[in-house]
PDB file of N, CA and C in Angstrom:
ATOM      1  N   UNK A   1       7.773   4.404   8.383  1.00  0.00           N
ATOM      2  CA  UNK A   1       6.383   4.115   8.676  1.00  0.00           C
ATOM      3  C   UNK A   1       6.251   2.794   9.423  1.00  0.00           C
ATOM      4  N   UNK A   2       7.473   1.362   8.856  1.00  0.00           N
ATOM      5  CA  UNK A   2       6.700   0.371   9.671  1.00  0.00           C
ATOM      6  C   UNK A   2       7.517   0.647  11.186  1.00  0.00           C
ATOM      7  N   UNK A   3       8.160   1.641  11.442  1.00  0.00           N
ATOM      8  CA  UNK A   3       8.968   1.694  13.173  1.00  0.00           C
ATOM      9  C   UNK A   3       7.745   2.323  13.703  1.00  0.00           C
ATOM     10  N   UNK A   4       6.825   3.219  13.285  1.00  0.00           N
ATOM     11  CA  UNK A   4       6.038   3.660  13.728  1.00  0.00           C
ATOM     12  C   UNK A   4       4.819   2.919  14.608  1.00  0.00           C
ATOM     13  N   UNK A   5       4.407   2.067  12.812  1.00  0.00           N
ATOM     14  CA  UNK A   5       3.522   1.136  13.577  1.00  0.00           C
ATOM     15  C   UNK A   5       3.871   0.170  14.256  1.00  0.00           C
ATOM     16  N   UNK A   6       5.203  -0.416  14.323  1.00  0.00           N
ATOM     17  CA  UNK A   6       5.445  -1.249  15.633  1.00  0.00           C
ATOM     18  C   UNK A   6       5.691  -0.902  16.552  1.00  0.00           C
ATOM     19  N   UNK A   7       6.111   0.693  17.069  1.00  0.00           N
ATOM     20  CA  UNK A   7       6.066   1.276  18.335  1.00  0.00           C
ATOM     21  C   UNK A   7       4.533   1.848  18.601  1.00  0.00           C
ATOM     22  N   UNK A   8       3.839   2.073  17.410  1.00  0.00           N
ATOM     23  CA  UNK A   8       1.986   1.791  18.108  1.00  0.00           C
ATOM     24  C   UNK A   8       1.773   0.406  18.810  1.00  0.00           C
ATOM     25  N   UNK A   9       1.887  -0.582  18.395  1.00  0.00           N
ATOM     26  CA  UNK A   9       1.842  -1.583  18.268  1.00  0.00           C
ATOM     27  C   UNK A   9       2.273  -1.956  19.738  1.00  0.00           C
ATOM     28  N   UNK A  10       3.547  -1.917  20.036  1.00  0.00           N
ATOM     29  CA  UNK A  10       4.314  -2.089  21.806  1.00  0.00           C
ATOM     30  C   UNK A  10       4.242  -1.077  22.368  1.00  0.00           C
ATOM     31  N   UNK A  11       3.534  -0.309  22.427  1.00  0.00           N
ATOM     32  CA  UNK A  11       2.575   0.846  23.502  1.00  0.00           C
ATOM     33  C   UNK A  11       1.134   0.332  23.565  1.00  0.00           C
ATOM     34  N   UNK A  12       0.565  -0.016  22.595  1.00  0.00           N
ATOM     35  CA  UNK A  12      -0.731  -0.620  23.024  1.00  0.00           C
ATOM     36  C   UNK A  12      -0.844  -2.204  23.728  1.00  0.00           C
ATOM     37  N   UNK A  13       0.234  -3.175  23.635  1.00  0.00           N
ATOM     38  CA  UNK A  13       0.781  -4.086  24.342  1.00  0.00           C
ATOM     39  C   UNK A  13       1.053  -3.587  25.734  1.00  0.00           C
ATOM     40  N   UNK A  14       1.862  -2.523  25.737  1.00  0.00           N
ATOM     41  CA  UNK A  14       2.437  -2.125  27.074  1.00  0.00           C
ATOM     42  C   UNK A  14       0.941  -1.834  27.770  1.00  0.00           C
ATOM     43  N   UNK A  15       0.300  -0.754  27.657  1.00  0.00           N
ATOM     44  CA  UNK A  15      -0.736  -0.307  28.152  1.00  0.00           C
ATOM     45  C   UNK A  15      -1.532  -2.146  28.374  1.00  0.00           C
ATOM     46  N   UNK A  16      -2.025  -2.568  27.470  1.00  0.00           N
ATOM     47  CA  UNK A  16      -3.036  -3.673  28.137  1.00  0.00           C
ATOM     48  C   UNK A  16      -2.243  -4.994  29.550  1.00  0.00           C
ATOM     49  N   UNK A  17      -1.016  -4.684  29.358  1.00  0.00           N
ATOM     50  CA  UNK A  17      -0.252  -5.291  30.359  1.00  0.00           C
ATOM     51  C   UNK A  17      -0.407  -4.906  31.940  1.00  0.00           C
ATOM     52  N   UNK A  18      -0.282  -2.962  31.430  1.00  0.00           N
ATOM     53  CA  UNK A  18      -0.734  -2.572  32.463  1.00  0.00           C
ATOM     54  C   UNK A  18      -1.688  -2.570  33.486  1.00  0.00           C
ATOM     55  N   UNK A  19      -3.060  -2.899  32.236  1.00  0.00           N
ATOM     56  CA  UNK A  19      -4.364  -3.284  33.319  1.00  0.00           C
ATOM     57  C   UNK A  19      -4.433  -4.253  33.227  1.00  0.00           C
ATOM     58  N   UNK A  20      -3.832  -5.022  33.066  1.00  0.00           N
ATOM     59  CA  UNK A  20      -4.022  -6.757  33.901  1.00  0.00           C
ATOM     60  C   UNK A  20      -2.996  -6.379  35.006  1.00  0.00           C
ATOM     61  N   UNK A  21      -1.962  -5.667  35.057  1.00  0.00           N
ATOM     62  CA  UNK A  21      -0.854  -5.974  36.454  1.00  0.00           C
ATOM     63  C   UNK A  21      -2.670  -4.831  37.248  1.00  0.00           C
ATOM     64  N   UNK A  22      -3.276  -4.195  37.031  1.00  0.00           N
ATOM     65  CA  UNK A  22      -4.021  -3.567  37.589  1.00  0.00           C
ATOM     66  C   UNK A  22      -4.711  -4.456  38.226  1.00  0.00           C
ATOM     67  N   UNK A  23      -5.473  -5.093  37.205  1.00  0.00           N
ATOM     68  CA  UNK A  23      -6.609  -6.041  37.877  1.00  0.00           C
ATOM     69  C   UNK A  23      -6.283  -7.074  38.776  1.00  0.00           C
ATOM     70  N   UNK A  24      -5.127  -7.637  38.490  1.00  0.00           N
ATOM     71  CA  UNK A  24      -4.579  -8.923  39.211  1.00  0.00           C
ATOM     72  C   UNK A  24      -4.320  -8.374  40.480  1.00  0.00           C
ATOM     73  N   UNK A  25      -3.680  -6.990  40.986  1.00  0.00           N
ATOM     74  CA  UNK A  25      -3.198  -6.917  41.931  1.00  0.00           C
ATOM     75  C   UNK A  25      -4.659  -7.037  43.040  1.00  0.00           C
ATOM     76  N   UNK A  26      -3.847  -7.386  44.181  1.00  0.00           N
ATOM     77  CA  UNK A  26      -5.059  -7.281  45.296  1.00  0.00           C
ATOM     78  C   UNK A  26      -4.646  -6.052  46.328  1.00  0.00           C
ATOM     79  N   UNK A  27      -5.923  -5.626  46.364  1.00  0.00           N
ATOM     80  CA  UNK A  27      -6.043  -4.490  47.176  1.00  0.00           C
ATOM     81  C   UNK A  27      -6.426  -4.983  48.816  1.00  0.00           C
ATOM     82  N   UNK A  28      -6.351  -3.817  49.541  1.00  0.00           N
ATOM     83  CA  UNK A  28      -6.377  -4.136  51.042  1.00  0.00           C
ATOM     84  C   UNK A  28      -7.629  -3.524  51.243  1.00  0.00           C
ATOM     85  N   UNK A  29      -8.297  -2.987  50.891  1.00  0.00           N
ATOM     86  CA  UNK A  29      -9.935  -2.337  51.200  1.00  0.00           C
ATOM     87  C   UNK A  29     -10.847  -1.659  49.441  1.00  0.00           C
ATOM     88  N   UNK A  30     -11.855  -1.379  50.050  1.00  0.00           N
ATOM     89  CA  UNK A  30     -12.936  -0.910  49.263  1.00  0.00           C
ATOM     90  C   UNK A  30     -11.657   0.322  48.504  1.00  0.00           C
ATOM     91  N   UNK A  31     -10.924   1.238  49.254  1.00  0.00           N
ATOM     92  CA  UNK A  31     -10.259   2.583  48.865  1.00  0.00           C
ATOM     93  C   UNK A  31      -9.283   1.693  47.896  1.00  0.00           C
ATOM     94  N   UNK A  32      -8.413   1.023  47.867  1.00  0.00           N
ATOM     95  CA  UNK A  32      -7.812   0.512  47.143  1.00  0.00           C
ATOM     96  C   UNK A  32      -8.624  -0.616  45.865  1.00  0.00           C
ATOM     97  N   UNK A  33      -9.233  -0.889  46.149  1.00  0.00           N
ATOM     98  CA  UNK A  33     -10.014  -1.274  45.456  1.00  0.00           C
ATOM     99  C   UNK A  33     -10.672  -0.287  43.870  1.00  0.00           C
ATOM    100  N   UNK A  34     -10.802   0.874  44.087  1.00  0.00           N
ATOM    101  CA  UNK A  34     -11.235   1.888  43.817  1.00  0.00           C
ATOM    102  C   UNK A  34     -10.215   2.299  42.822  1.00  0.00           C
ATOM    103  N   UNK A  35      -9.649   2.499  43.301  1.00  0.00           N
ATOM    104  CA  UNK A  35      -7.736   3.482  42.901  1.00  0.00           C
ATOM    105  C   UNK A  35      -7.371   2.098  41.912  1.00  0.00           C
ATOM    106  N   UNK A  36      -7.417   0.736  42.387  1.00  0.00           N
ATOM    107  CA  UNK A  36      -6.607   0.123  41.387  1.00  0.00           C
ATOM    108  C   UNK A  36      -8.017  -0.104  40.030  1.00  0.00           C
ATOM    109  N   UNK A  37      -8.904   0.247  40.030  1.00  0.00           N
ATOM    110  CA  UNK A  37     -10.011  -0.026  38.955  1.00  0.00           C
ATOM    111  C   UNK A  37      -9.997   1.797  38.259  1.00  0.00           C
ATOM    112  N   UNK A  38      -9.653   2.225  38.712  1.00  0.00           N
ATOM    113  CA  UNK A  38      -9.559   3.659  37.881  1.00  0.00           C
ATOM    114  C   UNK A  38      -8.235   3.400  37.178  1.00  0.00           C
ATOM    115  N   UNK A  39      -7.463   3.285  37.873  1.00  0.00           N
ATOM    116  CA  UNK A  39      -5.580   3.038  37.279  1.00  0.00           C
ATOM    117  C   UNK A  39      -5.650   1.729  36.016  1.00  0.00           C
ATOM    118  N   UNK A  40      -6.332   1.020  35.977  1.00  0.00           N
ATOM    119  CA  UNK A  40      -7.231  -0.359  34.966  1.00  0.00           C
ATOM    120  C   UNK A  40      -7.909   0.621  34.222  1.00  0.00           C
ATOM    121  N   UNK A  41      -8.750   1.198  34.062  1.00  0.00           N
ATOM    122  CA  UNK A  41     -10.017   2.296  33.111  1.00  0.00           C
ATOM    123  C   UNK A  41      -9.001   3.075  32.386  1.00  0.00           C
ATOM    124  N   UNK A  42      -8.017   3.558  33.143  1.00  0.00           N
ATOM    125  CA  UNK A  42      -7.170   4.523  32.060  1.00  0.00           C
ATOM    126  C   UNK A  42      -6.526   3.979  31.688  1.00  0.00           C
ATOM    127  N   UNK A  43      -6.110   3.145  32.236  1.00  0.00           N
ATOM    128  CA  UNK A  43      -4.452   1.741  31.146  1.00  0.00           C
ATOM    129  C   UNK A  43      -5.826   1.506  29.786  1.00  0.00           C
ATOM    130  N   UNK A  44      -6.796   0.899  29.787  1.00  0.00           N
ATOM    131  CA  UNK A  44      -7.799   0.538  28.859  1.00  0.00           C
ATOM    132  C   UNK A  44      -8.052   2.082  28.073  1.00  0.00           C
ATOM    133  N   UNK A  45      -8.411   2.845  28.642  1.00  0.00           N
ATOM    134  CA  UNK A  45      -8.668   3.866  28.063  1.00  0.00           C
ATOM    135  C   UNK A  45      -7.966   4.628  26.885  1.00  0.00           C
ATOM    136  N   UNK A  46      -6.319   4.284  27.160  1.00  0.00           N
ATOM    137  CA  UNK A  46      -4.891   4.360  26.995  1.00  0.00           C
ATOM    138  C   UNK A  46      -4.907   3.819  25.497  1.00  0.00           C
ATOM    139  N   UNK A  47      -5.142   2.370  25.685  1.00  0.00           N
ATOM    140  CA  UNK A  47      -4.866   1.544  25.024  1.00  0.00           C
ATOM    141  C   UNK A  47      -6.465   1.788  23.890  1.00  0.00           C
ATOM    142  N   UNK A  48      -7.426   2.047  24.282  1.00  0.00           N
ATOM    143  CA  UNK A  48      -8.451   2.522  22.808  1.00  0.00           C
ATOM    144  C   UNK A  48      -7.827   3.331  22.446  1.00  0.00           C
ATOM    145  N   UNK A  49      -7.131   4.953  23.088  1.00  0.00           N
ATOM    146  CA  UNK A  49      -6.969   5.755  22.141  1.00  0.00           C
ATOM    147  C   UNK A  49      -5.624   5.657  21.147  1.00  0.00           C
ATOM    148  N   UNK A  50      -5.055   4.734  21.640  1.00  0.00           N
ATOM    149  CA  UNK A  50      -3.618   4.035  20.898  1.00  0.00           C
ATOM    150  C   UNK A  50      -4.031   3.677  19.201  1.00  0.00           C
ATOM    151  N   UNK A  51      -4.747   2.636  19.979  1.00  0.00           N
ATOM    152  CA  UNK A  51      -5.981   1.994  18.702  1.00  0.00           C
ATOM    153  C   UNK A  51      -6.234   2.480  17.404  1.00  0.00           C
ATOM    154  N   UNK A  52      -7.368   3.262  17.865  1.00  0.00           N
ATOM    155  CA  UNK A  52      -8.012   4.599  16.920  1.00  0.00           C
ATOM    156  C   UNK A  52      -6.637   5.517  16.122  1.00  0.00           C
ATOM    157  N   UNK A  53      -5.541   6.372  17.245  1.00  0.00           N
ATOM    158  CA  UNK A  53      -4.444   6.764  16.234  1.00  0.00           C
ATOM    159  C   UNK A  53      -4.218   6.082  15.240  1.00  0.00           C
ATOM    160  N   UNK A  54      -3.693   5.086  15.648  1.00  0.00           N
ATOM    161  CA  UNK A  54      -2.740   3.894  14.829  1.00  0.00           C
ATOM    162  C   UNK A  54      -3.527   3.933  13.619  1.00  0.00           C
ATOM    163  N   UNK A  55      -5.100   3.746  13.507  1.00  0.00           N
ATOM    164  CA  UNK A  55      -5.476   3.264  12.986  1.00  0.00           C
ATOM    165  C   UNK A  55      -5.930   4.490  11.829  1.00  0.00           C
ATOM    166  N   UNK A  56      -6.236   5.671  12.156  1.00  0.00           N
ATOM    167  CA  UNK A  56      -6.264   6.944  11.326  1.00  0.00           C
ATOM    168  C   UNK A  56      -4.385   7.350  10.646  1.00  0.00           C
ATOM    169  N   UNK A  57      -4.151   6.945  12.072  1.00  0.00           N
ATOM    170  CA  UNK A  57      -2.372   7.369  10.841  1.00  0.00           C
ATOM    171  C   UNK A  57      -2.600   6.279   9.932  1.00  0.00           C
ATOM    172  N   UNK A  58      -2.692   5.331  10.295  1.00  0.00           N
ATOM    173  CA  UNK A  58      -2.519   3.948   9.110  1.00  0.00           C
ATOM    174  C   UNK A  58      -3.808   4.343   7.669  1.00  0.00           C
ATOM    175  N   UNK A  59      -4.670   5.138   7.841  1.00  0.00           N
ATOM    176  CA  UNK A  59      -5.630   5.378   6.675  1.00  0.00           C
ATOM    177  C   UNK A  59      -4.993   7.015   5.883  1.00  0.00           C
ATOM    178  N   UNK A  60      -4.137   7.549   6.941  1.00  0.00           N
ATOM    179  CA  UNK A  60      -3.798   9.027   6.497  1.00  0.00           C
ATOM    180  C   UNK A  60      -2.418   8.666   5.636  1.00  0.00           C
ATOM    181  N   UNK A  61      -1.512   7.291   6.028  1.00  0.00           N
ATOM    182  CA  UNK A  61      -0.702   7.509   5.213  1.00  0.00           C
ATOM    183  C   UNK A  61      -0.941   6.849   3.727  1.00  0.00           C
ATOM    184  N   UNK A  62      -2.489   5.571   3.710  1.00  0.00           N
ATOM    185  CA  UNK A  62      -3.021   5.666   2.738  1.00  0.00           C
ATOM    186  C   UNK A  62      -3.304   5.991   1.574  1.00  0.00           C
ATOM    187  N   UNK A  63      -3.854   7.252   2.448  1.00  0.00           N
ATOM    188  CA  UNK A  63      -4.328   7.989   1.079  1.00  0.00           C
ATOM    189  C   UNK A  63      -2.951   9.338   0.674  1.00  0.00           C
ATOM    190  N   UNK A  64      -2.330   9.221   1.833  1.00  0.00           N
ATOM    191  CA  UNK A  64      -0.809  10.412   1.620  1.00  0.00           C
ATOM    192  C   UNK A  64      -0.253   9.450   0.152  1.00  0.00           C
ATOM    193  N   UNK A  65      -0.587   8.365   0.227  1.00  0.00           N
ATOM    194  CA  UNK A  65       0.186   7.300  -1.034  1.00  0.00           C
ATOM    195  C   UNK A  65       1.723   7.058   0.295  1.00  0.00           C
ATOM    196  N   UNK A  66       1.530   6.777   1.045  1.00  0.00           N
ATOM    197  CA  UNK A  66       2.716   6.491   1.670  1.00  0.00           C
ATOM    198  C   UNK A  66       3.143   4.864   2.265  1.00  0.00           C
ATOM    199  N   UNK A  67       2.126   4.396   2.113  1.00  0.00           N
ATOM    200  CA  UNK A  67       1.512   3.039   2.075  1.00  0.00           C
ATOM    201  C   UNK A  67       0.755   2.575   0.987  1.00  0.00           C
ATOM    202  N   UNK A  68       1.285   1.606  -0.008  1.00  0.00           N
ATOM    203  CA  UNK A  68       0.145   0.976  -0.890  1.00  0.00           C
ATOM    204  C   UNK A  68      -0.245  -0.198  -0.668  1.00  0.00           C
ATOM    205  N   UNK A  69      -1.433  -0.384  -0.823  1.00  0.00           N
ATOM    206  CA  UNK A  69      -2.113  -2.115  -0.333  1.00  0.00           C
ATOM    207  C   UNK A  69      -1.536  -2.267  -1.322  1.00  0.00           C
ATOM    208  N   UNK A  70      -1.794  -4.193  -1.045  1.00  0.00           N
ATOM    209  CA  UNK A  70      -1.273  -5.658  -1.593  1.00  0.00           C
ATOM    210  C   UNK A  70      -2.487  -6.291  -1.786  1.00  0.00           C
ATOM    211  N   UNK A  71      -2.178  -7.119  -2.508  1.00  0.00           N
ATOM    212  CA  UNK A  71      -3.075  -8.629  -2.624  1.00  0.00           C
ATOM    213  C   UNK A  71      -4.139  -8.001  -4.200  1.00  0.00           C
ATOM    214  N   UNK A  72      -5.429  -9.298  -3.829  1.00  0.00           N
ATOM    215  CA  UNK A  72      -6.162  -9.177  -4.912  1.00  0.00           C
ATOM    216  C   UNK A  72      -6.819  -7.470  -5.032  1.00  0.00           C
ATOM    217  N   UNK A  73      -6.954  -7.344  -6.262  1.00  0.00           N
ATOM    218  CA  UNK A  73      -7.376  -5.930  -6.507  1.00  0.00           C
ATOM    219  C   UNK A  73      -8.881  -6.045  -6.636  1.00  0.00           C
ATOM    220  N   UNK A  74      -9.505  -4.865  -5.750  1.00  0.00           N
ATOM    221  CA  UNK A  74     -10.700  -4.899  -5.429  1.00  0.00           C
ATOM    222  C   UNK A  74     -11.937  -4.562  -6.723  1.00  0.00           C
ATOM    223  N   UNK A  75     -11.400  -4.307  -7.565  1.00  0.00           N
ATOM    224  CA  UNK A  75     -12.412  -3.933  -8.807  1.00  0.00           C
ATOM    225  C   UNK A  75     -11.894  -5.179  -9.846  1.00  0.00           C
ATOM    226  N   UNK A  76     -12.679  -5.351 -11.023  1.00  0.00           N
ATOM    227  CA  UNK A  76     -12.970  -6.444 -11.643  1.00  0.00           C
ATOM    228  C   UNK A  76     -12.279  -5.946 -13.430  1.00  0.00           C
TER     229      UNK A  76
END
């Protein structure tokens, strides 16, 4: 489980890397301009739906009991 979430983890790194090499690059017209802000929307796009998985596997193995929280216990 934790190889999992650290390969969620350096895919959603990878992806936001991606749209900064997106944004930074400079384009030669309006057409490129275009192409590199769509190729940025899906690196981002990429990287929410990374997110959200990670974050439902991380509640599914939860309650699977495959993961148990730590720390102070929430009832009294």
């Amino acid at each position: 489980m934790k190889y999992l979430v650290v390969l969620a983890f350096i895919a959603i790194l990878a992806s936001l890397a991606s749209a900064l090499f997106f944004m930074m690059r400079k384009g030669q017209g309006s057409q490129d301009d275009k192409r590199r802000g769509n190729h940025m929307a899906k690196a981002l796009a990429v990287r929410v739906g990374l997110s959200i998985v990670l974050f439902v596997c991380i509640l599914m193995a939860w309650q699977l009991g495959y993961i148990q929280p730590t720390g102070l216990p929430a009832t009294r």
